[in-house]
N, C-alpha and C. Protein backbone atom coordinates (compact mmCIF):
# COMPACT_ATOMS: atom_id res chain seq x y z
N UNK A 1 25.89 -23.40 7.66
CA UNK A 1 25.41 -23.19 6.31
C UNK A 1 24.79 -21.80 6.23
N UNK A 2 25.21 -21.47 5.48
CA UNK A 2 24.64 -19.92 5.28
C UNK A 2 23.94 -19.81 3.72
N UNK A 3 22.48 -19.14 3.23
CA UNK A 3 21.62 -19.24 2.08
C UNK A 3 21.06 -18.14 2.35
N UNK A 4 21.49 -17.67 1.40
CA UNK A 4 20.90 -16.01 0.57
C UNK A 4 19.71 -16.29 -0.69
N UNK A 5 19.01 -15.37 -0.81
CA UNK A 5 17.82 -15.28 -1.89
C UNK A 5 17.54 -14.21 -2.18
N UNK A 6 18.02 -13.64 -2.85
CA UNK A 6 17.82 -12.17 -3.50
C UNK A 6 16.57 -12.51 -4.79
N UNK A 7 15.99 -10.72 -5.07
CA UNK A 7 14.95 -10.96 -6.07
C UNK A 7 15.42 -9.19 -5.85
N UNK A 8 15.12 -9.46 -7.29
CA UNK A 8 15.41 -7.67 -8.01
C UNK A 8 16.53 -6.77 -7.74
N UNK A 9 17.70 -7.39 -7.18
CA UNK A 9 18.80 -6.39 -6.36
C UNK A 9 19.31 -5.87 -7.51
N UNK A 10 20.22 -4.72 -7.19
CA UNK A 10 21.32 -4.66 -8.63
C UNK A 10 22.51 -6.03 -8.64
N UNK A 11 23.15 -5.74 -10.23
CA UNK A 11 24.01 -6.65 -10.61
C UNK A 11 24.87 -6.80 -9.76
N UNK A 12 25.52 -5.76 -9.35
CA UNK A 12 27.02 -5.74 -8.61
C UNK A 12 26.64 -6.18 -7.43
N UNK A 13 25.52 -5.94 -6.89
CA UNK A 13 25.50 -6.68 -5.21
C UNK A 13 25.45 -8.37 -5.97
N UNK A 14 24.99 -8.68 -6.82
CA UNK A 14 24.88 -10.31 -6.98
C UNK A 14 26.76 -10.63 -7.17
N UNK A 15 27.06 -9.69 -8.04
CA UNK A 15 29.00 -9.92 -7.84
C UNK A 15 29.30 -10.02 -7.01
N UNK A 16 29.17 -9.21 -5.91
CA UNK A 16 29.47 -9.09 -4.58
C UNK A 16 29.48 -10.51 -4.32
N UNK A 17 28.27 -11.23 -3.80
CA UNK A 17 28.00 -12.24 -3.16
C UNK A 17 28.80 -13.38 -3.74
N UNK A 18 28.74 -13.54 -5.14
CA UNK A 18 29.28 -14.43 -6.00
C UNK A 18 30.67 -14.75 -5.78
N UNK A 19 31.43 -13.88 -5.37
CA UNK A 19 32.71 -13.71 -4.54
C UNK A 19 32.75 -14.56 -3.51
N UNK A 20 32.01 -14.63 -2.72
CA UNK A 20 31.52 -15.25 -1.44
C UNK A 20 30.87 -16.19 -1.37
N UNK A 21 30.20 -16.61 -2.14
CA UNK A 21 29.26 -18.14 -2.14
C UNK A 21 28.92 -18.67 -3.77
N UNK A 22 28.67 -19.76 -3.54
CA UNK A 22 28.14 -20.44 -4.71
C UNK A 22 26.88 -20.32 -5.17
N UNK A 23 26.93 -19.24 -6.33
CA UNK A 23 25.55 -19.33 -6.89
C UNK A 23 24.59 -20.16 -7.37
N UNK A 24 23.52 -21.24 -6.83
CA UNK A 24 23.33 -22.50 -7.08
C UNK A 24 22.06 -22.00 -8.59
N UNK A 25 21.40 -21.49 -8.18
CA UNK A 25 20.40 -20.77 -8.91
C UNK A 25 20.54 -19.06 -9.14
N UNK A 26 19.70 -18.78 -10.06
CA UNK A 26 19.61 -17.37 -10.20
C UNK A 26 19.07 -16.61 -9.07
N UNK A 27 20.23 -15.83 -8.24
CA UNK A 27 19.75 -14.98 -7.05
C UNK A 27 20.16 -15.96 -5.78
N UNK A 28 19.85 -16.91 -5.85
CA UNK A 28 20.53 -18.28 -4.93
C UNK A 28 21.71 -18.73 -4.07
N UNK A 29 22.21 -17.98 -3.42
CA UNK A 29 23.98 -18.21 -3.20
C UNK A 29 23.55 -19.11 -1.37
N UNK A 30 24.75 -20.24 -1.79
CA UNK A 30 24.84 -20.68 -0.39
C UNK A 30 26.25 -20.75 0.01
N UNK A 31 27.14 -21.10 1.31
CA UNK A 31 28.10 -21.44 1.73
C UNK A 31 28.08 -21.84 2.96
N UNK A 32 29.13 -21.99 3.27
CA UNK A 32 29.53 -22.01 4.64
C UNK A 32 30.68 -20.71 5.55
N UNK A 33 29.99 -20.43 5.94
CA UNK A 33 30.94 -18.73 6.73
C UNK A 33 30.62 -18.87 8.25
N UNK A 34 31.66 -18.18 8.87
CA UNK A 34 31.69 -17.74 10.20
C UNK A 34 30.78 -16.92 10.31
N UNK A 35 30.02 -16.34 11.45
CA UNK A 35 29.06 -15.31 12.12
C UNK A 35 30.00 -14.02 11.40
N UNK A 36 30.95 -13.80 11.63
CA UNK A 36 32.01 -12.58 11.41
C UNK A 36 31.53 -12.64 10.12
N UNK A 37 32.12 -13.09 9.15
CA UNK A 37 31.76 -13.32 7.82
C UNK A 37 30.16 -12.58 7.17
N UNK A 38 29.44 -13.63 8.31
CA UNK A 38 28.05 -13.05 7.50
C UNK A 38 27.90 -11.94 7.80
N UNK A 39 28.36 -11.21 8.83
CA UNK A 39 27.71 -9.84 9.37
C UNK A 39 28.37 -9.09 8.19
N UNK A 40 29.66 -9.55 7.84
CA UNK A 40 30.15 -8.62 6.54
C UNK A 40 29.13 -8.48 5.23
N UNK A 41 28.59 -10.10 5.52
CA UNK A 41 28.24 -9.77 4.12
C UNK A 41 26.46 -9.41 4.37
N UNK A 42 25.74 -9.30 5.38
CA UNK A 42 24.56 -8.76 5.47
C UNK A 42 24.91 -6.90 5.55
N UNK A 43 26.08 -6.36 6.11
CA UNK A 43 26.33 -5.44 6.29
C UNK A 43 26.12 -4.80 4.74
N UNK A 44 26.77 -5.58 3.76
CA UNK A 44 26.59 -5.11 2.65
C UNK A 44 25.47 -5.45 1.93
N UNK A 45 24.95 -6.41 2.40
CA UNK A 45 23.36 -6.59 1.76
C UNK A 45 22.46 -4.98 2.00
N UNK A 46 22.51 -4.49 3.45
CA UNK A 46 21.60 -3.83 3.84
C UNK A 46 22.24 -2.61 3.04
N UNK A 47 23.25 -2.21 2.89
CA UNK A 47 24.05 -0.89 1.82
C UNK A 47 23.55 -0.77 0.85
N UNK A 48 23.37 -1.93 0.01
CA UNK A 48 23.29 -2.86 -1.65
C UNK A 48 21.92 -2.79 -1.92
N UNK A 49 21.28 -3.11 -1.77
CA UNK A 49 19.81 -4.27 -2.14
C UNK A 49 18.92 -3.01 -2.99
N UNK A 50 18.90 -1.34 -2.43
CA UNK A 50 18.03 -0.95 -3.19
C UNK A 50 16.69 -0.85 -2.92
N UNK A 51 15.58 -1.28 -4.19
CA UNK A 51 14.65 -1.72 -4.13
C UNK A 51 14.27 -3.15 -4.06
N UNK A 52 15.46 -3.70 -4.46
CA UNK A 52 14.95 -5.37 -3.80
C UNK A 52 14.80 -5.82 -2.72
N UNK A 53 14.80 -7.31 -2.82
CA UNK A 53 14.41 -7.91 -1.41
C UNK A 53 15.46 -8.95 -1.22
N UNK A 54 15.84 -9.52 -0.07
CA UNK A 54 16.66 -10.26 0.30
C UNK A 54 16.43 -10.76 1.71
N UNK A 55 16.53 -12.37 1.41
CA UNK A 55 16.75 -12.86 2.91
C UNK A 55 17.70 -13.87 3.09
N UNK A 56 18.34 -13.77 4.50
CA UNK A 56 19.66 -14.05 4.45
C UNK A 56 19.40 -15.60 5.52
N UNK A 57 19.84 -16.58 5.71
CA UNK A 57 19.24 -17.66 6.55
C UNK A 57 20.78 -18.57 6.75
N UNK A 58 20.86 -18.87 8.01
CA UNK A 58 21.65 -19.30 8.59
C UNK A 58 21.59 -20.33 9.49
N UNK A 59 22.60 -21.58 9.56
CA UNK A 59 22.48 -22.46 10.80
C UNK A 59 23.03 -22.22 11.72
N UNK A 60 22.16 -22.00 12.81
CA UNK A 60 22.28 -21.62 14.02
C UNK A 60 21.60 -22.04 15.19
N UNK A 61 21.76 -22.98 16.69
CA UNK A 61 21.65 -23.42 17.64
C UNK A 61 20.28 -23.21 18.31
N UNK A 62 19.28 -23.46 16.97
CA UNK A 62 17.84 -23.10 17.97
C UNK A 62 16.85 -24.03 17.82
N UNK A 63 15.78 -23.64 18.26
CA UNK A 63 14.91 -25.21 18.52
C UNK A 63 14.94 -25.55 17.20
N UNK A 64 14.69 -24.56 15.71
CA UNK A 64 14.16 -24.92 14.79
C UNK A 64 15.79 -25.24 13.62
N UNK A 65 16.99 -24.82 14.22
CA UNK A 65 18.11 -25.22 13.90
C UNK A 65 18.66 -24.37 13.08
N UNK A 66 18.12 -23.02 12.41
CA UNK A 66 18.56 -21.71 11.69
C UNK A 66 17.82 -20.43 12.37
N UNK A 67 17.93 -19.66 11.94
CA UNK A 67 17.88 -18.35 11.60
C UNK A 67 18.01 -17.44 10.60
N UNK A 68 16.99 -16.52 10.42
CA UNK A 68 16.97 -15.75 9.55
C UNK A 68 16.92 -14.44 9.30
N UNK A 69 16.99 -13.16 8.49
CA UNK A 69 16.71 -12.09 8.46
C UNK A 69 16.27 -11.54 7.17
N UNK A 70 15.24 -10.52 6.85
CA UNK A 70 15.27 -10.22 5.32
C UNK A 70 15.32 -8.83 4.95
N UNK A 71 15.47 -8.30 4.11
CA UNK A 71 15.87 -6.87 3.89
C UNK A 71 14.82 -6.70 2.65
N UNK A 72 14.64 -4.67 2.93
CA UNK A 72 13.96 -4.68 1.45
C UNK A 72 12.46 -4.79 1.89
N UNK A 73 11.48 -4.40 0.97
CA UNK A 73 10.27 -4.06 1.48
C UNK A 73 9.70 -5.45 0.59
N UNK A 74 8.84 -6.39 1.56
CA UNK A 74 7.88 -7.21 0.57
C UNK A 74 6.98 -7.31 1.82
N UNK A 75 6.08 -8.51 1.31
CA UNK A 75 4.56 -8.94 1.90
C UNK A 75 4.98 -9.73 3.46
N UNK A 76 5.99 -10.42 2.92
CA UNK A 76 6.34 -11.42 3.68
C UNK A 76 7.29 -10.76 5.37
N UNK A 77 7.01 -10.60 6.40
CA UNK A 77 7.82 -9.81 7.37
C UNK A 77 7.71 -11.04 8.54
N UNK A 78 9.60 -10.98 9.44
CA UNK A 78 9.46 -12.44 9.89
C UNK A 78 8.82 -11.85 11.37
N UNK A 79 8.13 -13.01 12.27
CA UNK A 79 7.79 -12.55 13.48
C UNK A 79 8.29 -13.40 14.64
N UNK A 80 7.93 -13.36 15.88
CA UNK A 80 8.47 -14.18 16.55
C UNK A 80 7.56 -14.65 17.66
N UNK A 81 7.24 -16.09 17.16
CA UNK A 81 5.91 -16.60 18.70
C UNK A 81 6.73 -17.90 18.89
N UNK A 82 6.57 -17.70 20.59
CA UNK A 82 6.97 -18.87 21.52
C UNK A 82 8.50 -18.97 20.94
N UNK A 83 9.29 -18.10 20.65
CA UNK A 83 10.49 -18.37 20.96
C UNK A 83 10.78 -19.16 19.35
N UNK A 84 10.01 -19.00 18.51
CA UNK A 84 10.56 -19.38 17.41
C UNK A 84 9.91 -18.74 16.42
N UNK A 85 10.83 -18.20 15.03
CA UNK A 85 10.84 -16.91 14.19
C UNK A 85 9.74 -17.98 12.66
N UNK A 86 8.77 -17.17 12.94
CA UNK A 86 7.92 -17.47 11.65
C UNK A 86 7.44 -16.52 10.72
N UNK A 87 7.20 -16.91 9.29
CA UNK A 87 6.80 -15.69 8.83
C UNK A 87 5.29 -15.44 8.41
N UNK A 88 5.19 -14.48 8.55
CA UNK A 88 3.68 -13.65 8.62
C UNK A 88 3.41 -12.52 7.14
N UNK A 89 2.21 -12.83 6.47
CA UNK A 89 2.53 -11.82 5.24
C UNK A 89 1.30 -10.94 5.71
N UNK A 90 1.78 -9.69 5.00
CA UNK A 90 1.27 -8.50 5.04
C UNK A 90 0.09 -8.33 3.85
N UNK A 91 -1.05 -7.34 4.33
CA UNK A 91 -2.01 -8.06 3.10
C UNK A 91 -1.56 -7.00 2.27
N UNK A 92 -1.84 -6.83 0.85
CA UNK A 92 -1.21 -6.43 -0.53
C UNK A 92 -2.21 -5.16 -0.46
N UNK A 93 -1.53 -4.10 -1.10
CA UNK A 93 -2.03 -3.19 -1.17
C UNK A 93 -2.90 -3.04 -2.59
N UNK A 94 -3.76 -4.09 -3.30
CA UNK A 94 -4.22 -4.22 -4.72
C UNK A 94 -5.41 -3.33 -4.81
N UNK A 95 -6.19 -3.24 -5.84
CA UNK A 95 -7.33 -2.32 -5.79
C UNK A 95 -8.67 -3.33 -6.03
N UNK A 96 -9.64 -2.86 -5.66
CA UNK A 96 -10.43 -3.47 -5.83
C UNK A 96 -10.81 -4.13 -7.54
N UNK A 97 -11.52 -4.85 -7.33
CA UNK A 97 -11.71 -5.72 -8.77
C UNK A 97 -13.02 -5.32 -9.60
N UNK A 98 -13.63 -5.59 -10.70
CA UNK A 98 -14.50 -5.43 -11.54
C UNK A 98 -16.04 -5.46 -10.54
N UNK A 99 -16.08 -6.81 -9.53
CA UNK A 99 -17.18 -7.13 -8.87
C UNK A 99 -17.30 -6.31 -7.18
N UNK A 100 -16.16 -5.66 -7.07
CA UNK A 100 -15.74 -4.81 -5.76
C UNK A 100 -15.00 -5.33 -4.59
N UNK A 101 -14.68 -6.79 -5.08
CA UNK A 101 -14.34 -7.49 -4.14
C UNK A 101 -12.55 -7.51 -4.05
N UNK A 102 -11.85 -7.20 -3.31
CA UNK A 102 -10.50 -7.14 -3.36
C UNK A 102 -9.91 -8.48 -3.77
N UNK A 103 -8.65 -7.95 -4.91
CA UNK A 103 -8.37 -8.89 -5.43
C UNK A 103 -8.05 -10.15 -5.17
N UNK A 104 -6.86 -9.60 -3.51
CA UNK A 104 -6.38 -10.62 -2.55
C UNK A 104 -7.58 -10.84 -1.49
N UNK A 105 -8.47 -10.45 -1.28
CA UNK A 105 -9.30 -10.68 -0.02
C UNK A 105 -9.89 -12.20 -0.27
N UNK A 106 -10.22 -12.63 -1.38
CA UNK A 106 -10.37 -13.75 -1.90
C UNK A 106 -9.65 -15.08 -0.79
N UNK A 107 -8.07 -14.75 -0.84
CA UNK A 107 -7.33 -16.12 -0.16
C UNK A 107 -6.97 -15.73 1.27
N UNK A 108 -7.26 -14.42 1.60
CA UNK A 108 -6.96 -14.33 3.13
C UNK A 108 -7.95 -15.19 3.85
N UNK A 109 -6.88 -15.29 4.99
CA UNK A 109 -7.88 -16.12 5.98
C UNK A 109 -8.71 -15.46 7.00
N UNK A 110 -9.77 -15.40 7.68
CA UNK A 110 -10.06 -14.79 8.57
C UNK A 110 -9.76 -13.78 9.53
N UNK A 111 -8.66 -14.31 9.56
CA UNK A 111 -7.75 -13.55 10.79
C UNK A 111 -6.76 -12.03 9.92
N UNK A 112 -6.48 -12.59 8.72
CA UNK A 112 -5.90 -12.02 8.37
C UNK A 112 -6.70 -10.57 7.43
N UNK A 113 -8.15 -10.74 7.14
CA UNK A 113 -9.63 -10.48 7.20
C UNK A 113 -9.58 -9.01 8.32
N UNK A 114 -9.83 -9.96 9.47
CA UNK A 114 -9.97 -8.49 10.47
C UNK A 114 -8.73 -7.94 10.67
N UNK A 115 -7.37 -8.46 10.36
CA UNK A 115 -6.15 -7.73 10.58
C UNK A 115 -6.77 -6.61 9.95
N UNK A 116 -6.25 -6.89 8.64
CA UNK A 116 -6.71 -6.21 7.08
C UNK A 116 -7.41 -4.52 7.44
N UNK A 117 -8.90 -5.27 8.20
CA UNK A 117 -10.17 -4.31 7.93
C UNK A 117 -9.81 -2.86 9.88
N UNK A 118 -9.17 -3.97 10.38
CA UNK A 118 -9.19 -3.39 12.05
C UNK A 118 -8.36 -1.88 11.53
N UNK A 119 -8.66 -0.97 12.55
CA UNK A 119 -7.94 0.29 13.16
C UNK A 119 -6.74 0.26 13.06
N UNK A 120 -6.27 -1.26 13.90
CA UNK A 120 -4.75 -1.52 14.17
C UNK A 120 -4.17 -2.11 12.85
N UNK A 121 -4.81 -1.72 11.56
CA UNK A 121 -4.52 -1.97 10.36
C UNK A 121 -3.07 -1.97 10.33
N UNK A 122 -1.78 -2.62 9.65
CA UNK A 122 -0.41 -3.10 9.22
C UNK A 122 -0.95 -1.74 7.98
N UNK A 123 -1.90 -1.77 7.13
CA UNK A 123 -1.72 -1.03 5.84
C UNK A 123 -2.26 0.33 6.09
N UNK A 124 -2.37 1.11 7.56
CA UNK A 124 -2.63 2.11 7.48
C UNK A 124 -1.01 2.48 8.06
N UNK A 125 0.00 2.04 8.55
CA UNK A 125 1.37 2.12 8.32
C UNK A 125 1.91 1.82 9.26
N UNK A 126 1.04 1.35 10.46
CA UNK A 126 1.98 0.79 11.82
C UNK A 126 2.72 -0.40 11.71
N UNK A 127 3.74 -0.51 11.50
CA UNK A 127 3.86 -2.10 11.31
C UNK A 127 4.55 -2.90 12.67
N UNK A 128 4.57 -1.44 13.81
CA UNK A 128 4.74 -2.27 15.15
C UNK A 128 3.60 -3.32 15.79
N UNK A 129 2.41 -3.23 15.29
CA UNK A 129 1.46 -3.86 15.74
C UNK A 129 1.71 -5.47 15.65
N UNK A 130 1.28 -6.03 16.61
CA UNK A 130 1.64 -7.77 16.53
C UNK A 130 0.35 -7.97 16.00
N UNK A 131 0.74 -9.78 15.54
CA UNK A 131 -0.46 -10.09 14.86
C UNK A 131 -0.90 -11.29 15.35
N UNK A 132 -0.38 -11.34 16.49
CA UNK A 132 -1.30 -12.38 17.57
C UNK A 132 -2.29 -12.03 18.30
C-alpha cells in the first residue's frame, strides 16, 4: 500500500499523482505500486512540491509494518529511535505574544522547552542535532 499527503503543492504535481493513484480526499492519493514505481513517483515529488509539503508512506517489512518519508519544509521532521522511525516536531518560529510569553511555548513539553531555549537550538539552524 502506498499513501501520499500533500498540502500546498502545485496543481500539476496533484495531476501527476492522480495518474497514479486514487485520490481519496483532497491532496490524499493511495495505491498499490512496486518499490520501482514509488521511487518514480517520489523522484517526482522531490522535482514538484515547491513550497509545499509532502509525505509519502509505504508498506514495508518492519517492526512497525510501513515506512515513510516527507518532503518540503514543515514542523514535523521524521527521526529514528531504537530502530523505529517516529516523528518529532520542530518548535515554530512565532513571535512573542501581548503578555511576552511565546505563543507556542504554552503546549511544549519540557523537553521540548530546553530543546527550544539550549545552544544546540534546531531554530538557530542545525538541524543535525538529535533530540534524544
Amino acid at each position: 500500500m502506498l499513501v501520499i499527503v500533500t498540502e500546498a503543492v502545485p496543481d500539476r504535481l496533484r495531476g501527476y499523482l492522480s495518474r497514479w493513484l486514487l485520490e481519496i480526499r483532497a491532496g490524499v492519493f493511495i495505491g498499490e505500486y512496486s518499490t520501482r514505481v514509488r521511487k518514480v513517483i517520489t523522484k517526482t515529488i522531490t522535482e514538484n512540491h515547491e513550497t509545499g509539503n509532502v509525505v509519502v508512506a509505504w508498506s514495508t517489512n518492519t517492526e512497525s509494518g510501513f515506512d515513510f518519508e516527507t518532503y518540503g519544509s514543515d514542523r514535523r521532521i521524521p527521526i529514528e529511535m531504537d530502530g523505529i522511525k517516529l516523528v518529532s516536531f520542530l518548535p515554530s518560529m512565532n513571535t512573542k505574544s501581548d503578555n511576552g510569553v511565546d505563543q507556542d511555548e504554552r503546549s511544549l513539553t519540557t523537553t521540548e522547552k530546553d530543546i527550544k531555549h539550549s545552544d544546540n537550538s534546531v531554530e538557530k539552524g542545525d538541524s543535525s542535532k538529535s533530540f534524544s
